[in-house]
C-alpha atoms as a PDB file:
ATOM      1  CA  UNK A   1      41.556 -87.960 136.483  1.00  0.00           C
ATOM      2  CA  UNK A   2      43.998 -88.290 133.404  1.00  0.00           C
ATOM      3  CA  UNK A   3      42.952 -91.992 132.642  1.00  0.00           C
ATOM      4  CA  UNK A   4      39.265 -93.027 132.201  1.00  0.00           C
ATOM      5  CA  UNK A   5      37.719 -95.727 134.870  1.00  0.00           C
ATOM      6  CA  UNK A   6      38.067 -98.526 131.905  1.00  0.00           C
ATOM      7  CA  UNK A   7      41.697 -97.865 131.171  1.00  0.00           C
ATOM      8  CA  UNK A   8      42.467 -98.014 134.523  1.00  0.00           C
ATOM      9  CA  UNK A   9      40.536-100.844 135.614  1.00  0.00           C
ATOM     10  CA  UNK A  10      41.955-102.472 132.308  1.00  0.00           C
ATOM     11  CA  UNK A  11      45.753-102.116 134.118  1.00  0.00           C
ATOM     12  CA  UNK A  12      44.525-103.333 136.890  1.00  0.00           C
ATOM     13  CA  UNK A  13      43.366-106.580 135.276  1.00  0.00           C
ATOM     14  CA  UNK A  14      46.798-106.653 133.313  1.00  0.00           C
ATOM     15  CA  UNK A  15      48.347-106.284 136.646  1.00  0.00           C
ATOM     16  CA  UNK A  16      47.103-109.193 138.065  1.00  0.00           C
ATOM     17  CA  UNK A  17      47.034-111.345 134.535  1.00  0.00           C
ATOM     18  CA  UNK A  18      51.173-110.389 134.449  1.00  0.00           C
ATOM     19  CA  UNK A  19      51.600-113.205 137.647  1.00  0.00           C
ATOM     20  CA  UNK A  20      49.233-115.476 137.600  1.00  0.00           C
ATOM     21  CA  UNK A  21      47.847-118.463 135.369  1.00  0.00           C
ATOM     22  CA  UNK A  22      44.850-120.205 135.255  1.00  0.00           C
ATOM     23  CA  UNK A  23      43.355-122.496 137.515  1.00  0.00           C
ATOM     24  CA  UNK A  24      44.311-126.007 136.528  1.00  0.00           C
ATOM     25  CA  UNK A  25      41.297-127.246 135.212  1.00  0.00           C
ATOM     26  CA  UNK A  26      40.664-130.906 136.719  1.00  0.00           C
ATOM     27  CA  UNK A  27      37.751-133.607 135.985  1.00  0.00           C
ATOM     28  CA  UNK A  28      34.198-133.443 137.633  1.00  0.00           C
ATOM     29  CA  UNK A  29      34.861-134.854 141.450  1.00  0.00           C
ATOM     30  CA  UNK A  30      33.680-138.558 141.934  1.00  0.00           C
ATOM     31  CA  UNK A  31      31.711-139.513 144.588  1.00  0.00           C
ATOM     32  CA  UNK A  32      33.400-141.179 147.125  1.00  0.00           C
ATOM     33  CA  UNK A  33      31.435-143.267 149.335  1.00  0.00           C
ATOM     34  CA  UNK A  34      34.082-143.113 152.323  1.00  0.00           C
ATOM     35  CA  UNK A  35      33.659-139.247 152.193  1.00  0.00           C
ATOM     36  CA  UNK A  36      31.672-137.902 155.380  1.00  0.00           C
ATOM     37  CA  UNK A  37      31.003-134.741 152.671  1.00  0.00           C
ATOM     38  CA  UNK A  38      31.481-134.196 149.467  1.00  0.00           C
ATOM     39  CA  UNK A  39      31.408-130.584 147.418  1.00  0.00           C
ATOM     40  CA  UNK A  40      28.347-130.702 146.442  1.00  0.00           C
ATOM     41  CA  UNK A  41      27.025-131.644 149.782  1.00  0.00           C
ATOM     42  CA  UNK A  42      28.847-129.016 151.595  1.00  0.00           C
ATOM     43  CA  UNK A  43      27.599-126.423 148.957  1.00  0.00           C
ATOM     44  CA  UNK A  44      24.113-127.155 150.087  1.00  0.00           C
ATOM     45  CA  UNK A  45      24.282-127.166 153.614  1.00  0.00           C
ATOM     46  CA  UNK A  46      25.933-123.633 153.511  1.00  0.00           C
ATOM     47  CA  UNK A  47      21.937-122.344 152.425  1.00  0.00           C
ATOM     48  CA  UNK A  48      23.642-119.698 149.654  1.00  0.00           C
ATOM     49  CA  UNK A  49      22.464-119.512 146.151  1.00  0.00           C
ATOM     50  CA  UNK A  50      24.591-120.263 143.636  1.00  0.00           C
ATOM     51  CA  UNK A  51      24.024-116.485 142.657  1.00  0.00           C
ATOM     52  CA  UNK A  52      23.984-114.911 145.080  1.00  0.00           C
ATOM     53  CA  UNK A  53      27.683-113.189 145.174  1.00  0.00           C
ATOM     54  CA  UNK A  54      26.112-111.904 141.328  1.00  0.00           C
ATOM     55  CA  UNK A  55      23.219-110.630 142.860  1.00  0.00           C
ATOM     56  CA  UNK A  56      24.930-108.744 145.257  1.00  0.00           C
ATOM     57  CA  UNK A  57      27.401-106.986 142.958  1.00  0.00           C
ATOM     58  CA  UNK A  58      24.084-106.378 140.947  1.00  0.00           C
ATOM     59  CA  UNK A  59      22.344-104.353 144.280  1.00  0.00           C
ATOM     60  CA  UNK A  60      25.617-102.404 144.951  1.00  0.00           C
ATOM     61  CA  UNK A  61      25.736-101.761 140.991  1.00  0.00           C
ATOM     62  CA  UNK A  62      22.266-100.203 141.125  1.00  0.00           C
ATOM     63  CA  UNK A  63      23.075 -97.540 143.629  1.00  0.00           C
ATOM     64  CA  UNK A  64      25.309 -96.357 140.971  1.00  0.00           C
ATOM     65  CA  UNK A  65      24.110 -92.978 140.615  1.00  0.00           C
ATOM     66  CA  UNK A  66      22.695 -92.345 144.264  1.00  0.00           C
ATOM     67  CA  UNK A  67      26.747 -90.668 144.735  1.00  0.00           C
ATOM     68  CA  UNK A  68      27.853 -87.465 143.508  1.00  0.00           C
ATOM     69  CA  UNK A  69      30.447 -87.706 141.269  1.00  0.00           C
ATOM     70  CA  UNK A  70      33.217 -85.721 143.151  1.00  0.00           C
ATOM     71  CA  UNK A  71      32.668 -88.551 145.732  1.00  0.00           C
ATOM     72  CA  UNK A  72      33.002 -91.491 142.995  1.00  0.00           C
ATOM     73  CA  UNK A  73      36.324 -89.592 141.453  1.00  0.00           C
ATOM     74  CA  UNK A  74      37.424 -90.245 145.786  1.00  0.00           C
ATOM     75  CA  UNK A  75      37.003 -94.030 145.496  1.00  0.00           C
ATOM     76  CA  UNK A  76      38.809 -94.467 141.912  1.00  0.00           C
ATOM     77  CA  UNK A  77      41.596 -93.180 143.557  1.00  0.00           C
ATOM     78  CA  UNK A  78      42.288 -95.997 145.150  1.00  0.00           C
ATOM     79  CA  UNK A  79      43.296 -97.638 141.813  1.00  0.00           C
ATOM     80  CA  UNK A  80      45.832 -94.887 141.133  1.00  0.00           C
ATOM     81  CA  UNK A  81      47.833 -95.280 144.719  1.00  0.00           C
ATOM     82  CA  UNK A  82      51.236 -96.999 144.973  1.00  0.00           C
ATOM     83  CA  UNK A  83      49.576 -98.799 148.025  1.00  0.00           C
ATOM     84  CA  UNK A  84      47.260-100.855 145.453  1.00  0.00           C
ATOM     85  CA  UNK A  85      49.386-101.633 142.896  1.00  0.00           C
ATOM     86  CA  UNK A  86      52.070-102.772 145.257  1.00  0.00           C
ATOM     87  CA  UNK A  87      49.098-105.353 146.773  1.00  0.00           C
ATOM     88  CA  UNK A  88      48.293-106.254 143.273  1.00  0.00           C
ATOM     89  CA  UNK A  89      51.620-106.928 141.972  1.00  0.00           C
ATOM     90  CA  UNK A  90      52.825-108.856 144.972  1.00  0.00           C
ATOM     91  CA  UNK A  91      53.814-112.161 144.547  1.00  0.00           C
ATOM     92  CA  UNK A  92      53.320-113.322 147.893  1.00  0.00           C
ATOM     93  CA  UNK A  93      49.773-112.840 150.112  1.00  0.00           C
ATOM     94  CA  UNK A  94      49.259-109.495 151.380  1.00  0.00           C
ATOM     95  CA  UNK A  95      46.433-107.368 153.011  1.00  0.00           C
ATOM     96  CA  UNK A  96      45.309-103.613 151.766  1.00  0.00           C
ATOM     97  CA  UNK A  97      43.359-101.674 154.090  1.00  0.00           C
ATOM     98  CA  UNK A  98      41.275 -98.713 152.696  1.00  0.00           C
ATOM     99  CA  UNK A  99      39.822 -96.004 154.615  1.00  0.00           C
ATOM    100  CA  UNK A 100      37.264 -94.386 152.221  1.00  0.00           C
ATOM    101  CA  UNK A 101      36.844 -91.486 154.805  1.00  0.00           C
ATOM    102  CA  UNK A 102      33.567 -90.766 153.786  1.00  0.00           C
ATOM    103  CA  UNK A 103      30.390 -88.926 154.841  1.00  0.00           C
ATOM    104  CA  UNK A 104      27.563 -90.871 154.858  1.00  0.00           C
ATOM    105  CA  UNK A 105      24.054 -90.022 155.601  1.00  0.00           C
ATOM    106  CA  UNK A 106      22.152 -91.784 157.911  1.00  0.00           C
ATOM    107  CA  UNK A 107      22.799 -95.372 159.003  1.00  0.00           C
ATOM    108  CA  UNK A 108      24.037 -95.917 155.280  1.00  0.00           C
ATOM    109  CA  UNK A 109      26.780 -99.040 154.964  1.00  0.00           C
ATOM    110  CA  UNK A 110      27.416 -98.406 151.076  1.00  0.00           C
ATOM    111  CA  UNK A 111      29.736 -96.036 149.502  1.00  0.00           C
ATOM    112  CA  UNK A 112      31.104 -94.646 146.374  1.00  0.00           C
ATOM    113  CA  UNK A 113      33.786 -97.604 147.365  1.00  0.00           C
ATOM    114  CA  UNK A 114      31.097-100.175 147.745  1.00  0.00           C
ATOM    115  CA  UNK A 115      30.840 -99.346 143.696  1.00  0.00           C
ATOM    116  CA  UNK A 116      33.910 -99.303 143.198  1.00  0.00           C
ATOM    117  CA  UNK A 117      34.231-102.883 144.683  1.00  0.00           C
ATOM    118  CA  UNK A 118      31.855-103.799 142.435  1.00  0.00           C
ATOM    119  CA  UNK A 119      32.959-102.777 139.701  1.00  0.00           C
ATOM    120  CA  UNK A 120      36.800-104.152 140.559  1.00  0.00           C
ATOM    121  CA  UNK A 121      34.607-107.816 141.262  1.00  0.00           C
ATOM    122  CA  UNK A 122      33.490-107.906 137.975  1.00  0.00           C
ATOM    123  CA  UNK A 123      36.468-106.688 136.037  1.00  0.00           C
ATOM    124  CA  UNK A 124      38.284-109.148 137.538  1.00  0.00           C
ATOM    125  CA  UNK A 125      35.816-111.965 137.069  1.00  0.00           C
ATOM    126  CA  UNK A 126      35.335-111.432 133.560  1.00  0.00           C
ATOM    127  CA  UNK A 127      38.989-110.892 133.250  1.00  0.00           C
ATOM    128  CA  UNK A 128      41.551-112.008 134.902  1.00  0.00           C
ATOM    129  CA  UNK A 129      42.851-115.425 135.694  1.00  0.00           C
ATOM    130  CA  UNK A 130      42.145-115.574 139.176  1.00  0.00           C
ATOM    131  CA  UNK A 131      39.688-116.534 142.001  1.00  0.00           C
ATOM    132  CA  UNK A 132      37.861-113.560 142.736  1.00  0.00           C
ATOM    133  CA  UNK A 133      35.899-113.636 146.187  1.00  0.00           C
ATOM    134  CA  UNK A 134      34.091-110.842 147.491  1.00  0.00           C
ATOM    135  CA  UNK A 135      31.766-109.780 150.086  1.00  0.00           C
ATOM    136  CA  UNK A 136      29.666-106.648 150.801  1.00  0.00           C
ATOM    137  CA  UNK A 137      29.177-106.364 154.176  1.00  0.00           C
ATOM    138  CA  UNK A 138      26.791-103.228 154.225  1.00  0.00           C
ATOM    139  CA  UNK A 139      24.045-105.744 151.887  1.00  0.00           C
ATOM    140  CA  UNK A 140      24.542-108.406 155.603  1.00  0.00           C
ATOM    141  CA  UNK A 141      24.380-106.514 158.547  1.00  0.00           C
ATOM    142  CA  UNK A 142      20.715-107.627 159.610  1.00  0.00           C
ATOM    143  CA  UNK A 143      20.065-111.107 161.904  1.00  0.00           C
ATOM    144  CA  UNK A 144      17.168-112.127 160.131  1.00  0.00           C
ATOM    145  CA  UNK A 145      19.483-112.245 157.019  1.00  0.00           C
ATOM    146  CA  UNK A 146      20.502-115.750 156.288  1.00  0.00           C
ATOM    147  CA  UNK A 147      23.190-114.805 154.943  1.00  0.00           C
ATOM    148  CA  UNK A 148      24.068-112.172 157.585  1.00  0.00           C
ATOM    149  CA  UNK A 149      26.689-111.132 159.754  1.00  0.00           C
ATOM    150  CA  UNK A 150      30.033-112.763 160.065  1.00  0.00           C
ATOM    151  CA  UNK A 151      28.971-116.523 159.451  1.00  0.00           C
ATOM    152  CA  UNK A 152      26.818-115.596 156.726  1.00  0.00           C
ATOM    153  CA  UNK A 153      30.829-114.093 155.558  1.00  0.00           C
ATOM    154  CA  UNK A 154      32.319-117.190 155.417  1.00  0.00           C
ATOM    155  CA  UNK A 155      29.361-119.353 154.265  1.00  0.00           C
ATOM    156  CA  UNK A 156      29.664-117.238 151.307  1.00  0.00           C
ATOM    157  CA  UNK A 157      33.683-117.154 150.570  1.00  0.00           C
ATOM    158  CA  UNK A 158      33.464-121.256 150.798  1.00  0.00           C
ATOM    159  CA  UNK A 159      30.508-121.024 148.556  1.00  0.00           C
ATOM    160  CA  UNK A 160      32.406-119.152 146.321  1.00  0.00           C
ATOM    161  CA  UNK A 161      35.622-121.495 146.162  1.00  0.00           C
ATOM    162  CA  UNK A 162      33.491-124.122 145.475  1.00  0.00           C
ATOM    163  CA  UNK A 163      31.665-122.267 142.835  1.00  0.00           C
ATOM    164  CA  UNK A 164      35.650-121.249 141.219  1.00  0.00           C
ATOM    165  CA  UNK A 165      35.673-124.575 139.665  1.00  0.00           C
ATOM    166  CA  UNK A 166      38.742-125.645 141.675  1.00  0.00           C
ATOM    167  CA  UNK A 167      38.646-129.325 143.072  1.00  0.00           C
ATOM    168  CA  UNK A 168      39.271-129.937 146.273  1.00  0.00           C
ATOM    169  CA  UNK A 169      39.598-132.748 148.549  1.00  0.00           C
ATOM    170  CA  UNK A 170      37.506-133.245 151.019  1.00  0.00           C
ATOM    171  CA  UNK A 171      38.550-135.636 153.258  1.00  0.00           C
ATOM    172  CA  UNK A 172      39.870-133.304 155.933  1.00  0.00           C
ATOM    173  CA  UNK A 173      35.664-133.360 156.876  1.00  0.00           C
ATOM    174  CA  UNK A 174      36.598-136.805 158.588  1.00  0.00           C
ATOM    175  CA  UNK A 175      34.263-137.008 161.538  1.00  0.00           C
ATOM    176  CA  UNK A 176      30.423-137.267 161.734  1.00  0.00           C
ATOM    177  CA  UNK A 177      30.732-134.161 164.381  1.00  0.00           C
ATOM    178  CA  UNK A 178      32.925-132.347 162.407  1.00  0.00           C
ATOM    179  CA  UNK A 179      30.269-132.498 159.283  1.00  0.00           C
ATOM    180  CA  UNK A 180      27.421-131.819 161.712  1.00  0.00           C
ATOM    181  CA  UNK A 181      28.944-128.633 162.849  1.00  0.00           C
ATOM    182  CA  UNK A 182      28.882-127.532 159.127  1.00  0.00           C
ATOM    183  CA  UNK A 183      25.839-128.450 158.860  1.00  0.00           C
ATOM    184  CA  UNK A 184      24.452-126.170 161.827  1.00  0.00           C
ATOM    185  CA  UNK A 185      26.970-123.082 160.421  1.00  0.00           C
ATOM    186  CA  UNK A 186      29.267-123.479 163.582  1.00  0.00           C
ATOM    187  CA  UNK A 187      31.424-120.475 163.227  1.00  0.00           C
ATOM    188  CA  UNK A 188      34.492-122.438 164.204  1.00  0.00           C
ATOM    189  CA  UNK A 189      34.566-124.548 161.844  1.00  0.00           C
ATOM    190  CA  UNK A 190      33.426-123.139 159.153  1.00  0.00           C
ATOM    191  CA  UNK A 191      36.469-121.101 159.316  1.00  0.00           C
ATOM    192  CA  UNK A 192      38.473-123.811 159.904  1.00  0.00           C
ATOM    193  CA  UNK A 193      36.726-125.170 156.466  1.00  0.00           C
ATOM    194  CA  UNK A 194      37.473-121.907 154.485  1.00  0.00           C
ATOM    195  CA  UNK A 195      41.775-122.093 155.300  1.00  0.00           C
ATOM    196  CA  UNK A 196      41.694-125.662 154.412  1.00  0.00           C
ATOM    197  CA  UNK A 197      40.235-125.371 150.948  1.00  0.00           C
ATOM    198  CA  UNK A 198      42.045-122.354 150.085  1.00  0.00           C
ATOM    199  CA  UNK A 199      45.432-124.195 151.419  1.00  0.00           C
ATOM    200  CA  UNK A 200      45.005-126.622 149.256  1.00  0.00           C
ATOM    201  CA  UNK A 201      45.242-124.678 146.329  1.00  0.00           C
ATOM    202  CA  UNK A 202      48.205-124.527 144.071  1.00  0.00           C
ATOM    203  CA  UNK A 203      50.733-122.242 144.097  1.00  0.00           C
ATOM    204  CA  UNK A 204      49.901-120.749 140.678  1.00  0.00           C
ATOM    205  CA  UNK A 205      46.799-119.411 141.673  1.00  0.00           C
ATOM    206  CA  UNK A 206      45.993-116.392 143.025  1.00  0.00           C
ATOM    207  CA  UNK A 207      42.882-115.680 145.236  1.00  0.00           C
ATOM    208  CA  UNK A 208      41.656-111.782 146.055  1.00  0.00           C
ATOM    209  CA  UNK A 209      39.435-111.356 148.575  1.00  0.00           C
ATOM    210  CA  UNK A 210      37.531-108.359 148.844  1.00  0.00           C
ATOM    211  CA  UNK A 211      35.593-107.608 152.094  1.00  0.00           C
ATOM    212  CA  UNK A 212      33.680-104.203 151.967  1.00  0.00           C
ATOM    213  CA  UNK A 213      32.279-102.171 154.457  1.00  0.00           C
ATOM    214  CA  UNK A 214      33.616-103.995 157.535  1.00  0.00           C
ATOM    215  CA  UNK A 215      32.558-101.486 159.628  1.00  0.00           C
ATOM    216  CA  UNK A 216      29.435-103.391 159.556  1.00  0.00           C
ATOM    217  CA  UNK A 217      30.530-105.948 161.259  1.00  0.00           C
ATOM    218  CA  UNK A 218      32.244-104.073 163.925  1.00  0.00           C
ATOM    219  CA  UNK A 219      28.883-103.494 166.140  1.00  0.00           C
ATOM    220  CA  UNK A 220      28.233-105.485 169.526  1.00  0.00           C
ATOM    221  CA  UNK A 221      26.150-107.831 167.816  1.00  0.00           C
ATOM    222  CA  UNK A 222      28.715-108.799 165.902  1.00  0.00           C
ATOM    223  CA  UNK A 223      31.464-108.155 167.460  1.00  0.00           C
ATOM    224  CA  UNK A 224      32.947-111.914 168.930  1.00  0.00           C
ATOM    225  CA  UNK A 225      31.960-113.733 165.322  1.00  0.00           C
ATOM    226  CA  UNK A 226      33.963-110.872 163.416  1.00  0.00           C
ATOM    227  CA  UNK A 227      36.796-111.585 165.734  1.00  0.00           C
ATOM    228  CA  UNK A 228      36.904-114.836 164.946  1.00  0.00           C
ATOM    229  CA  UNK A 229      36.904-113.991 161.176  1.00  0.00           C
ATOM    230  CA  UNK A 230      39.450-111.647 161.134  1.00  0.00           C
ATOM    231  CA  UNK A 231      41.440-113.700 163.096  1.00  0.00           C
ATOM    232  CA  UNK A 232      41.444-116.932 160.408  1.00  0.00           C
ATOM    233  CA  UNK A 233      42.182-114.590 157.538  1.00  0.00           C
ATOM    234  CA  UNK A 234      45.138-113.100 159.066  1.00  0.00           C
ATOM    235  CA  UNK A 235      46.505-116.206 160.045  1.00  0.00           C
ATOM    236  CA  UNK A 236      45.975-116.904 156.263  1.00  0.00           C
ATOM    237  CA  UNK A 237      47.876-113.623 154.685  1.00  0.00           C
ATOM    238  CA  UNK A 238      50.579-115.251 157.385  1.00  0.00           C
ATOM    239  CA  UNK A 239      51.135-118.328 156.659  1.00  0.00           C
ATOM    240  CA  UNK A 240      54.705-118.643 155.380  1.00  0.00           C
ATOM    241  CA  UNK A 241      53.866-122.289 154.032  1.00  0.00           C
ATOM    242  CA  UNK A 242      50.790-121.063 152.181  1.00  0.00           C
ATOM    243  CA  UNK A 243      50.733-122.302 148.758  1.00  0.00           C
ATOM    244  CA  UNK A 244      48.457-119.785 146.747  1.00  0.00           C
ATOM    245  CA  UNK A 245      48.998-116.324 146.619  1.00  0.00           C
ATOM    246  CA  UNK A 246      46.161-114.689 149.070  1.00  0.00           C
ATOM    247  CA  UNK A 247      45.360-111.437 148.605  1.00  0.00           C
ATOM    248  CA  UNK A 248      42.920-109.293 150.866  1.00  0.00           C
ATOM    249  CA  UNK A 249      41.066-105.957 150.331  1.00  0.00           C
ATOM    250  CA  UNK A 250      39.209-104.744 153.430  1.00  0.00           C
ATOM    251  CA  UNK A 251      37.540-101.084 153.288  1.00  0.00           C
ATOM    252  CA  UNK A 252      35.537 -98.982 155.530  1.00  0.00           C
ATOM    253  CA  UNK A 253      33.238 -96.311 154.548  1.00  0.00           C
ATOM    254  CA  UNK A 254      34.949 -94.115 156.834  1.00  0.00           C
ATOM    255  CA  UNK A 255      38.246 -92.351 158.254  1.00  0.00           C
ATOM    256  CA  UNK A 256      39.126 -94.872 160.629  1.00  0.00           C
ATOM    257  CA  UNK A 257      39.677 -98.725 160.790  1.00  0.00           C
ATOM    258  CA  UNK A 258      38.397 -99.663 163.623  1.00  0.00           C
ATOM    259  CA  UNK A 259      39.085-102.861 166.309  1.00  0.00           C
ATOM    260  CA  UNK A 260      39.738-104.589 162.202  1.00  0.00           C
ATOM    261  CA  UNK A 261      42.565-102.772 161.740  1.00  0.00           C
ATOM    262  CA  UNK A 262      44.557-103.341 165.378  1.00  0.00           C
ATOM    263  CA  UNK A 263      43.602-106.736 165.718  1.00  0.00           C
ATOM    264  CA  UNK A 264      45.338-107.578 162.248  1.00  0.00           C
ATOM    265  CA  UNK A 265      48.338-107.270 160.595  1.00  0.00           C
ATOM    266  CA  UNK A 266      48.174-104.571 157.633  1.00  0.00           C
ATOM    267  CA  UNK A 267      50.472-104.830 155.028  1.00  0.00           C
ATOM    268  CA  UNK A 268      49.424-101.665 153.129  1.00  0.00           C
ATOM    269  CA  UNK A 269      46.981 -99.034 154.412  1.00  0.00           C
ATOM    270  CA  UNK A 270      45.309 -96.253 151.916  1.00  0.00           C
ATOM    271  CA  UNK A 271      42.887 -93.451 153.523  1.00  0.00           C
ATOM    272  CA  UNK A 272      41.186 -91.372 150.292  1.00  0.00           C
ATOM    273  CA  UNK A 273      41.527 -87.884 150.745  1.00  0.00           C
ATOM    274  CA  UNK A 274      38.404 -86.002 149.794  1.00  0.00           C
ATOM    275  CA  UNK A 275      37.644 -83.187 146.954  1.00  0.00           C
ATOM    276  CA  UNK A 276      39.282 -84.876 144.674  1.00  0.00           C
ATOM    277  CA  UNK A 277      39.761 -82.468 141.635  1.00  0.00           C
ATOM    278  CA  UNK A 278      38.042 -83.951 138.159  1.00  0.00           C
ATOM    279  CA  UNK A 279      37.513 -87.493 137.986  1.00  0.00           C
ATOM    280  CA  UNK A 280      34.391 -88.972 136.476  1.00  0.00           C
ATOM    281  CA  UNK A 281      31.503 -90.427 137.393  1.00  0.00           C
ATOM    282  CA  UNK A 282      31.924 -94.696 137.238  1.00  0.00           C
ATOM    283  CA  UNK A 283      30.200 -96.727 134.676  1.00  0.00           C
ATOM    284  CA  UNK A 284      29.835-100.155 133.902  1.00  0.00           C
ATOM    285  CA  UNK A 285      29.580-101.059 130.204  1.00  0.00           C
ATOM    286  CA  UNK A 286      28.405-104.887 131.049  1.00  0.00           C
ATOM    287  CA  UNK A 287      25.333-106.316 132.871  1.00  0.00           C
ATOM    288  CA  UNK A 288      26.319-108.504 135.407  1.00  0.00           C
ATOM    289  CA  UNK A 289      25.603-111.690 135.295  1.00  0.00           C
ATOM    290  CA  UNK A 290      27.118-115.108 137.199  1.00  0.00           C
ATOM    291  CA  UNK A 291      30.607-115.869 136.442  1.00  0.00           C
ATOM    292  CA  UNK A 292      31.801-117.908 133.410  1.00  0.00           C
ATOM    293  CA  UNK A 293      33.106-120.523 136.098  1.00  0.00           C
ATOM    294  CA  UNK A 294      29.497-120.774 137.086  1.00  0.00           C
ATOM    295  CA  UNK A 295      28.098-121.891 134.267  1.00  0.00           C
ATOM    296  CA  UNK A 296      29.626-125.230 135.038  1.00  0.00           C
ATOM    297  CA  UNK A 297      28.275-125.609 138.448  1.00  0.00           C
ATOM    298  CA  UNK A 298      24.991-124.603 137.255  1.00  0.00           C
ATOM    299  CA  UNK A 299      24.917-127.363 135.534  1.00  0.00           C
ATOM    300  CA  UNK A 300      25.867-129.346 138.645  1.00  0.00           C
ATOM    301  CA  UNK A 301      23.099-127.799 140.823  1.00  0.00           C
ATOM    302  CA  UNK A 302      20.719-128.455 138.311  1.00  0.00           C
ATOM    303  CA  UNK A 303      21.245-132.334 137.795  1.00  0.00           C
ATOM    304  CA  UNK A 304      21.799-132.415 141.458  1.00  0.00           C
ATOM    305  CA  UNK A 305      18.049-130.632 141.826  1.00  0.00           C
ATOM    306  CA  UNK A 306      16.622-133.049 139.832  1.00  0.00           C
ATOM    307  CA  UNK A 307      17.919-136.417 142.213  1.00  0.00           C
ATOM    308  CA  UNK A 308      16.804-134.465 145.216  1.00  0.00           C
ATOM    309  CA  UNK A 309      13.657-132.222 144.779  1.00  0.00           C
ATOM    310  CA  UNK A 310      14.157-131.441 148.382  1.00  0.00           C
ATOM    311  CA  UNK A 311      17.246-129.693 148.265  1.00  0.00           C
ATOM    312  CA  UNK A 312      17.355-125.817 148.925  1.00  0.00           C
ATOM    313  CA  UNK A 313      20.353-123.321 148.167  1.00  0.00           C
END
């Protein structure tokens, strides 16, 4: 490739940075007695660590080297294809599809494009003024994960919103049944929990949403959950009232998309061709660690830790 992984991943960044502005930073939510939840106690009852979309992008990060670099130079070019910089530059919400169309040994559920997911997750983090959410469905795919499978999906995108130092207001949680269904991970409405925090954001923020290795997800186990799943996220990208600008990245491993890709709406669709000729093998020049915006919130969990020695992520 002409232009190293940094300088492109570097445009990318600029990209994004060229149409969007920061989130409005706001004061440290009150507790409000007539609240049946606030953020911090629907945080807790979703069972995710506070670092856990860090670890994750750590695991992934790791494999690094396990792909040969003719198959890495296949992923990165995704960053060079009109498809992604038209999703990136949009000013309105739009979904990318990418078909990795790669061979994968085994049972295998991580890729050369799990990496570069990653590595996009981190740039961006670090980066760009933006909330960054991202998933790695190849790490979830087991029951006896807690945070596996569909559910465990969403448990972690609300996680993350709440973790993006955004405020939000929680009084749409207005009945005790309504918080006890969060509270057991009812897949209903913790979807219905995920659109309504991320339509109340502003309309100068931008939210990317990057779901990898869906194909995970695709299996009969899963099947009727991921349905449900992709079915709230497209009805986000198509939301003409929606204030924030939502942007999703879905990818599969392999050559083709799918029930995902007929049961929503694709905006832009990219399938890598392989034997890619040069390229380079990706690296990553930072280790990563939680976001900036979590330092905050670490904060948060730690003084909430210390009221409640009970508590558990």
């Amino acid at each position: 490739m002409k232009n190293s992984l940094a300088e492109i991943l570097n445009n990318v960044v600029k990209l994004l940075e060229d149409q969007v502005h920061h989130v409005n930073t706001l004061p440290a939510q009150q507790h409000d007695t007539t609240l049946f939840m606030t953020e911090d106690e629907l945080f807790h009852s979703l069972f995710i660590h506070y670092e856990q979309p860090t670890r994750d992008v750590g695991k992934i990060l790791k494999l690094l080297n396990e792909f040969e670099a003719s198959s890495q130079a296949q992923a990165q070019e995704l960053l060079s294809c009109n498809e992604f910089t038209w999703w990136m530059e949009s000013a309105h919400p739009k979904s990318l599809f990418v078909l990795g169309n790669f061979w994968l040994p085994g049972s295998s559920m991580i890729s050369p494009l799990s990496i570069l997911c990653a590595t996009l997750a981190l740039s961006l983090h670090m980066n760009a003024r933006s909330i960054v959410l991202h998933f790695f469905c190849g790490l979830h795919q087991h029951g006896n994960d807690p945070v596996g499978g569909p559910t465990g999906l969403i448990q972690s995108l609300i996680a993350q919103l709440i973790l993006s130092g955004s405020q939000f207001d929680m009084s749409f949680i207005n009945t005790h049944s309504f918080k006890d269904d969060i509270r057991s991970h009812s897949l209903k409405e913790l979807c219905s929990t995920f659109r309504e925090l991320i339509e109340q954001l502003p309309p100068t923020v931008t939210v990317i949403c990057m779901l990898d290795s869906i194909t995970s997800f695709e299996s009969k186990t899963w099947e009727a959950q991921w349905v449900d799943v992709i079915n709230i996220l497209d009805n986000i990208v198509r939301n003409e009232r929606l204030r924030p600008i939502f942007k999703i990245i879905i990818t599969t491993s392999f050559m083709r998309s799918g029930f995902t890709g007929d049961r929503m709406k694709i905006d832009h669709l990219v399938r890598l061709q392989p034997n890619v000729v040069g390229g380079e093998r990706m690296s990553i020049g930072v280790t990563p660690r939680p976001w900036r915006s979590m330092e905050g919130y670490r904060q948060r969990m730690a003084r909430a830790d210390e009221s409640d020695d009970d508590s558990d992520y």
